[in-house]
N, C-alpha and C. Protein backbone atom coordinates (compact mmCIF):
# COMPACT_ATOMS: atom_id res chain seq x y z
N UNK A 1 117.44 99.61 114.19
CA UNK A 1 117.99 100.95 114.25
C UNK A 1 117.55 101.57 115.56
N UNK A 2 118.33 102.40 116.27
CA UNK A 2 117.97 103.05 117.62
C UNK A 2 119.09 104.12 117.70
N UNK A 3 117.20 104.99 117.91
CA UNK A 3 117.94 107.06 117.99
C UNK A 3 117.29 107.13 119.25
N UNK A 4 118.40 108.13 119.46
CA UNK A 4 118.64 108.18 121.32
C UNK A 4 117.06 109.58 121.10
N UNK A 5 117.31 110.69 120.16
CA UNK A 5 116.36 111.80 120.10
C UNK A 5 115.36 111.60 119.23
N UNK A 6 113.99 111.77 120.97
CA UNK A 6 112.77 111.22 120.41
C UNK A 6 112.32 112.49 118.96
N UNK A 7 112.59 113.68 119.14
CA UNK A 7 112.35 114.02 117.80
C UNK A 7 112.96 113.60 116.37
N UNK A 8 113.88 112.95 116.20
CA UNK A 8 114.33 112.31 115.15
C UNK A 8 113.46 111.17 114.81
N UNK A 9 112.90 110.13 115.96
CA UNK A 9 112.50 109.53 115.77
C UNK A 9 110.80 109.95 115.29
N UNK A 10 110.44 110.74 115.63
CA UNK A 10 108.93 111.19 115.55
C UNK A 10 109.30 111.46 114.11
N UNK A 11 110.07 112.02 113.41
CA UNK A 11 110.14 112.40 112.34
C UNK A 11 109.92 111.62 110.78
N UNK A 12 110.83 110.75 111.94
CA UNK A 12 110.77 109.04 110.74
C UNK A 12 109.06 108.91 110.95
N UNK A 13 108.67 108.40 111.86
CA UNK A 13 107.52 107.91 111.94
C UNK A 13 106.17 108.66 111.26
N UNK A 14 106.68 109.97 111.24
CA UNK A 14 105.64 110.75 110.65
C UNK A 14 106.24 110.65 109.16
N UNK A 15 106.74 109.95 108.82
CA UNK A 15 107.33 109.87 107.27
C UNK A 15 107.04 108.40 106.42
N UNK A 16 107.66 107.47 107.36
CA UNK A 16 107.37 105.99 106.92
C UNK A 16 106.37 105.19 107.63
N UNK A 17 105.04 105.93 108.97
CA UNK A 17 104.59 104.92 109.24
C UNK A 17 103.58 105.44 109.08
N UNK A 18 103.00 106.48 107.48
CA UNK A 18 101.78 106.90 107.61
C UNK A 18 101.90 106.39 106.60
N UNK A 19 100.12 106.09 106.75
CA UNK A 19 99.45 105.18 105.24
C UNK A 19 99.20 106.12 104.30
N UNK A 20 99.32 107.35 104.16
CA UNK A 20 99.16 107.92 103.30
C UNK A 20 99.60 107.74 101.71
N UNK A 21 100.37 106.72 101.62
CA UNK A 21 100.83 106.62 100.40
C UNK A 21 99.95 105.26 99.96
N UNK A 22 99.18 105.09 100.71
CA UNK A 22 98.03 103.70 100.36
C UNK A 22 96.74 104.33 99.43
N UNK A 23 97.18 105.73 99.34
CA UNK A 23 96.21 106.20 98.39
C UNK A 23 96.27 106.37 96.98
N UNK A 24 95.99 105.64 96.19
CA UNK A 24 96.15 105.29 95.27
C UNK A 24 94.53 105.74 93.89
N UNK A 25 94.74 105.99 92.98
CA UNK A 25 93.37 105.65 92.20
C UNK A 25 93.38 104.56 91.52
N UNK A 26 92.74 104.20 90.66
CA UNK A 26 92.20 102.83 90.15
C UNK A 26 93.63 102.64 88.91
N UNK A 27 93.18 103.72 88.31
CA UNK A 27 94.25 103.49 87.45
C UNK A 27 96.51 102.82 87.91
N UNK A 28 96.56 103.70 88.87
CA UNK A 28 98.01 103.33 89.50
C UNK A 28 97.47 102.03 90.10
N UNK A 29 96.40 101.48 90.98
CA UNK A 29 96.39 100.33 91.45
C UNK A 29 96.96 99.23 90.30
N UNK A 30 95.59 99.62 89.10
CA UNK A 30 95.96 98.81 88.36
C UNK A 30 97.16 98.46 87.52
N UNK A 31 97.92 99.36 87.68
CA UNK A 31 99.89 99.63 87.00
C UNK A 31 100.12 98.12 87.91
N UNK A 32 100.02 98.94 89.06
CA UNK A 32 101.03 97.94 90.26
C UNK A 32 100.63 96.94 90.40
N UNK A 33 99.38 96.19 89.84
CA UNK A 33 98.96 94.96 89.84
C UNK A 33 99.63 94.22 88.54
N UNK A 34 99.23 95.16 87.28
CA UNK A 34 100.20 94.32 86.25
C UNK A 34 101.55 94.41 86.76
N UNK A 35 102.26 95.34 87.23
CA UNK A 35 103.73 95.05 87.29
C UNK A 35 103.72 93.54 88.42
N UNK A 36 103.25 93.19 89.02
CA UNK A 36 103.19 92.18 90.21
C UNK A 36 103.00 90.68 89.36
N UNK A 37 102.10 90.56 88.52
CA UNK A 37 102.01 89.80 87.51
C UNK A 37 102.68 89.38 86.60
N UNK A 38 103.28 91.08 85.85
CA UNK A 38 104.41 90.52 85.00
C UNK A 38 105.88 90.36 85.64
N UNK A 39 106.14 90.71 86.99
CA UNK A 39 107.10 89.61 87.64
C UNK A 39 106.91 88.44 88.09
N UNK A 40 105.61 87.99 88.57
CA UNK A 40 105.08 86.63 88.43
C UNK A 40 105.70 86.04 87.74
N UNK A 41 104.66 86.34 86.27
CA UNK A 41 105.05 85.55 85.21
C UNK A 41 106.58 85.29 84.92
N UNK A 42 107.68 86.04 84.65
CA UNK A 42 108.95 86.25 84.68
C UNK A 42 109.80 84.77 84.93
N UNK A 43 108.94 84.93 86.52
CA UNK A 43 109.83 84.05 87.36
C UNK A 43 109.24 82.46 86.73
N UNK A 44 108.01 82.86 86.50
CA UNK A 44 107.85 81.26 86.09
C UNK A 44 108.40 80.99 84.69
N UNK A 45 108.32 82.08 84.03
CA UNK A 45 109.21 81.76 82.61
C UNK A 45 110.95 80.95 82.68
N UNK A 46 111.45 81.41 83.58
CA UNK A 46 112.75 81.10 84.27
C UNK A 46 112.80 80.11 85.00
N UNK A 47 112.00 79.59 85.36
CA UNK A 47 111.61 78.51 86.26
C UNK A 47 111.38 77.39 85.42
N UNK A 48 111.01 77.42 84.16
CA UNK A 48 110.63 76.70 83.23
C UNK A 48 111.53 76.50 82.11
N UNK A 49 112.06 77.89 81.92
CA UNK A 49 113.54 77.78 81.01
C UNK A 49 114.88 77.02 81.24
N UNK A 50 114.89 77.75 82.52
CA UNK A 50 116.46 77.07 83.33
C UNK A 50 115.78 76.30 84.56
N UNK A 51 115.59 74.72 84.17
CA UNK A 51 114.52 74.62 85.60
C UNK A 51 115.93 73.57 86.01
N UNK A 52 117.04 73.36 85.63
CA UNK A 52 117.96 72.94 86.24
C UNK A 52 119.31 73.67 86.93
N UNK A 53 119.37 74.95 86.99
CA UNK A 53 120.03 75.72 87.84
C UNK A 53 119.48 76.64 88.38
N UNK A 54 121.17 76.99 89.13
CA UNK A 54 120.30 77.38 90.80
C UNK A 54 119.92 78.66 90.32
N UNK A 55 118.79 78.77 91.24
CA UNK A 55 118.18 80.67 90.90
C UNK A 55 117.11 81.14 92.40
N UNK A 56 117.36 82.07 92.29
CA UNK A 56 116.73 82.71 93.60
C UNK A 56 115.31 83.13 92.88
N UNK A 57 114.21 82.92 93.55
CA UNK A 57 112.69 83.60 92.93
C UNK A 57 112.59 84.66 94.10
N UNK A 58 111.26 85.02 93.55
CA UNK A 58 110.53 86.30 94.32
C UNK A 58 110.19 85.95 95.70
N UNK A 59 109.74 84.62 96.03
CA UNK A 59 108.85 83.88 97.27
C UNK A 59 108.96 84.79 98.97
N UNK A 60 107.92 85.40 98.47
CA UNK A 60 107.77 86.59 99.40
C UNK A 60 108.40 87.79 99.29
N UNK A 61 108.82 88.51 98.26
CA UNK A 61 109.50 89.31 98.08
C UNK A 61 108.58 90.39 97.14
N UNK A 62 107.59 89.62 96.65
CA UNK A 62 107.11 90.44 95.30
C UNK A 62 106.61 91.77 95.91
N UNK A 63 106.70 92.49 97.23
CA UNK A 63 106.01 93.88 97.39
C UNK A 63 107.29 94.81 96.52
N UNK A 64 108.57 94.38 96.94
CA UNK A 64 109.81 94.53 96.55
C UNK A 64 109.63 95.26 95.17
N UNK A 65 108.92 95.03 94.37
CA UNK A 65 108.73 95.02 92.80
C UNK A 65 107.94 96.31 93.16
N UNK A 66 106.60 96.49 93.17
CA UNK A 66 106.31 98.22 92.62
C UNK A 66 106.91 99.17 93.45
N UNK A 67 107.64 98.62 94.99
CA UNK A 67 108.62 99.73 95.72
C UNK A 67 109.84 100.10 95.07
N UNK A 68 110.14 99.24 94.75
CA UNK A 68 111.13 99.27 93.25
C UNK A 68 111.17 100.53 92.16
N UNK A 69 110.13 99.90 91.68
CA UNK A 69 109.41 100.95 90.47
C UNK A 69 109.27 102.14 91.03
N UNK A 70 108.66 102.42 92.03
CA UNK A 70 108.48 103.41 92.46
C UNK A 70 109.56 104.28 93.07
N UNK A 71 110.58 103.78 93.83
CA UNK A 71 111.12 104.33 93.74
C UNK A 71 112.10 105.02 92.83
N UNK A 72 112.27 104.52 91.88
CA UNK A 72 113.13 104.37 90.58
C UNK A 72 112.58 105.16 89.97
N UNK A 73 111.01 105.30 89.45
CA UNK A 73 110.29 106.36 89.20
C UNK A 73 110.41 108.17 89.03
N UNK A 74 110.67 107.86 91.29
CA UNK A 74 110.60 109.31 91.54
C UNK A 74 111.63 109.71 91.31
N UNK A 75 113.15 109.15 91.90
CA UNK A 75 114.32 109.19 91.25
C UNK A 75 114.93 109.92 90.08
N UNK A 76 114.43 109.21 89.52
CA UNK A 76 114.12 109.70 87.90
C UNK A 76 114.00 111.71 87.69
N UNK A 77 112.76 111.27 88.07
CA UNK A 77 112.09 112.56 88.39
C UNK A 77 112.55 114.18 88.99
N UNK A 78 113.44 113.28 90.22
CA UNK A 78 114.21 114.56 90.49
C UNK A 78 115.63 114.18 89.86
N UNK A 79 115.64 113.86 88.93
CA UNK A 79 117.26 114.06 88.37
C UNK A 79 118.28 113.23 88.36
N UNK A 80 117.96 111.61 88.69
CA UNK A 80 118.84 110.60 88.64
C UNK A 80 118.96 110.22 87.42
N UNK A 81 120.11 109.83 87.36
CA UNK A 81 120.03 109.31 85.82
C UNK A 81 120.73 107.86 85.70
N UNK A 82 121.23 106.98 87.27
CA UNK A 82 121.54 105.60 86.72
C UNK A 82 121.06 105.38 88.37
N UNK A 83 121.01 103.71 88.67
CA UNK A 83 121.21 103.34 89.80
C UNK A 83 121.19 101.67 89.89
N UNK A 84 122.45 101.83 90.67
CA UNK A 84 122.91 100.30 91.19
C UNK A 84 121.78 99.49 92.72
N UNK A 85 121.79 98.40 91.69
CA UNK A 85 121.13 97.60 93.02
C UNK A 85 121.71 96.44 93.11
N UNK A 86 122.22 96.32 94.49
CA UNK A 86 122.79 95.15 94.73
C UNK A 86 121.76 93.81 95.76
N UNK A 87 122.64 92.99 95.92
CA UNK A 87 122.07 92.20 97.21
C UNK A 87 123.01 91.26 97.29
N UNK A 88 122.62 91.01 98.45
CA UNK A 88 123.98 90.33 99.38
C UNK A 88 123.93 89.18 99.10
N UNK A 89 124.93 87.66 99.14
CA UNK A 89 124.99 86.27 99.15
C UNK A 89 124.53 86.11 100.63
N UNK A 90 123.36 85.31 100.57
CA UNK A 90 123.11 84.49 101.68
C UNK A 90 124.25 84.67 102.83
């Protein structure tokens, strides 16, 4: 992506490239660790169920999962009430 106005861009950056959302307490860590796990597990259940067709896994994807949640979460929160997720064919 490329914005010609450096204040647009400062804007993003002061939005998506602060760690501030790395603050977490013990308790939410620990949410987002079981949710990471129980998509783990998932995939190996499926992996083991249908271990003869084709299927796409997580393999490197699993941050994907509590950004997910999370976003879906806040969503929620302010007033969504469905949402489509797609992804593209290779």
């Amino acid at each position: 992506m490329h914005i010609n106005d450096p204040e647009r861009c400062n804007w993003i950056r002061e939005r998506v490239e602060n760690p501030r959302f790395l603050k977490y307490d013990n308790e939410k860590k620990l949410h987002i660790y079981e949710r990471l796990c129980f998509a783990d597990t998932f995939e190996n259940f499926l992996a083991h169920k249908f271990n003869t067709t084709k299927r796409f896994g997580l393999d490197g994807g699993e941050a994907i999962v509590p950004a997910l949640k999370d976003g879906i979460d806040r969503a929620s929160e302010l007033g969504a009430h469905s949402f489509i997720i797609g992804m593209p064919h290779r």
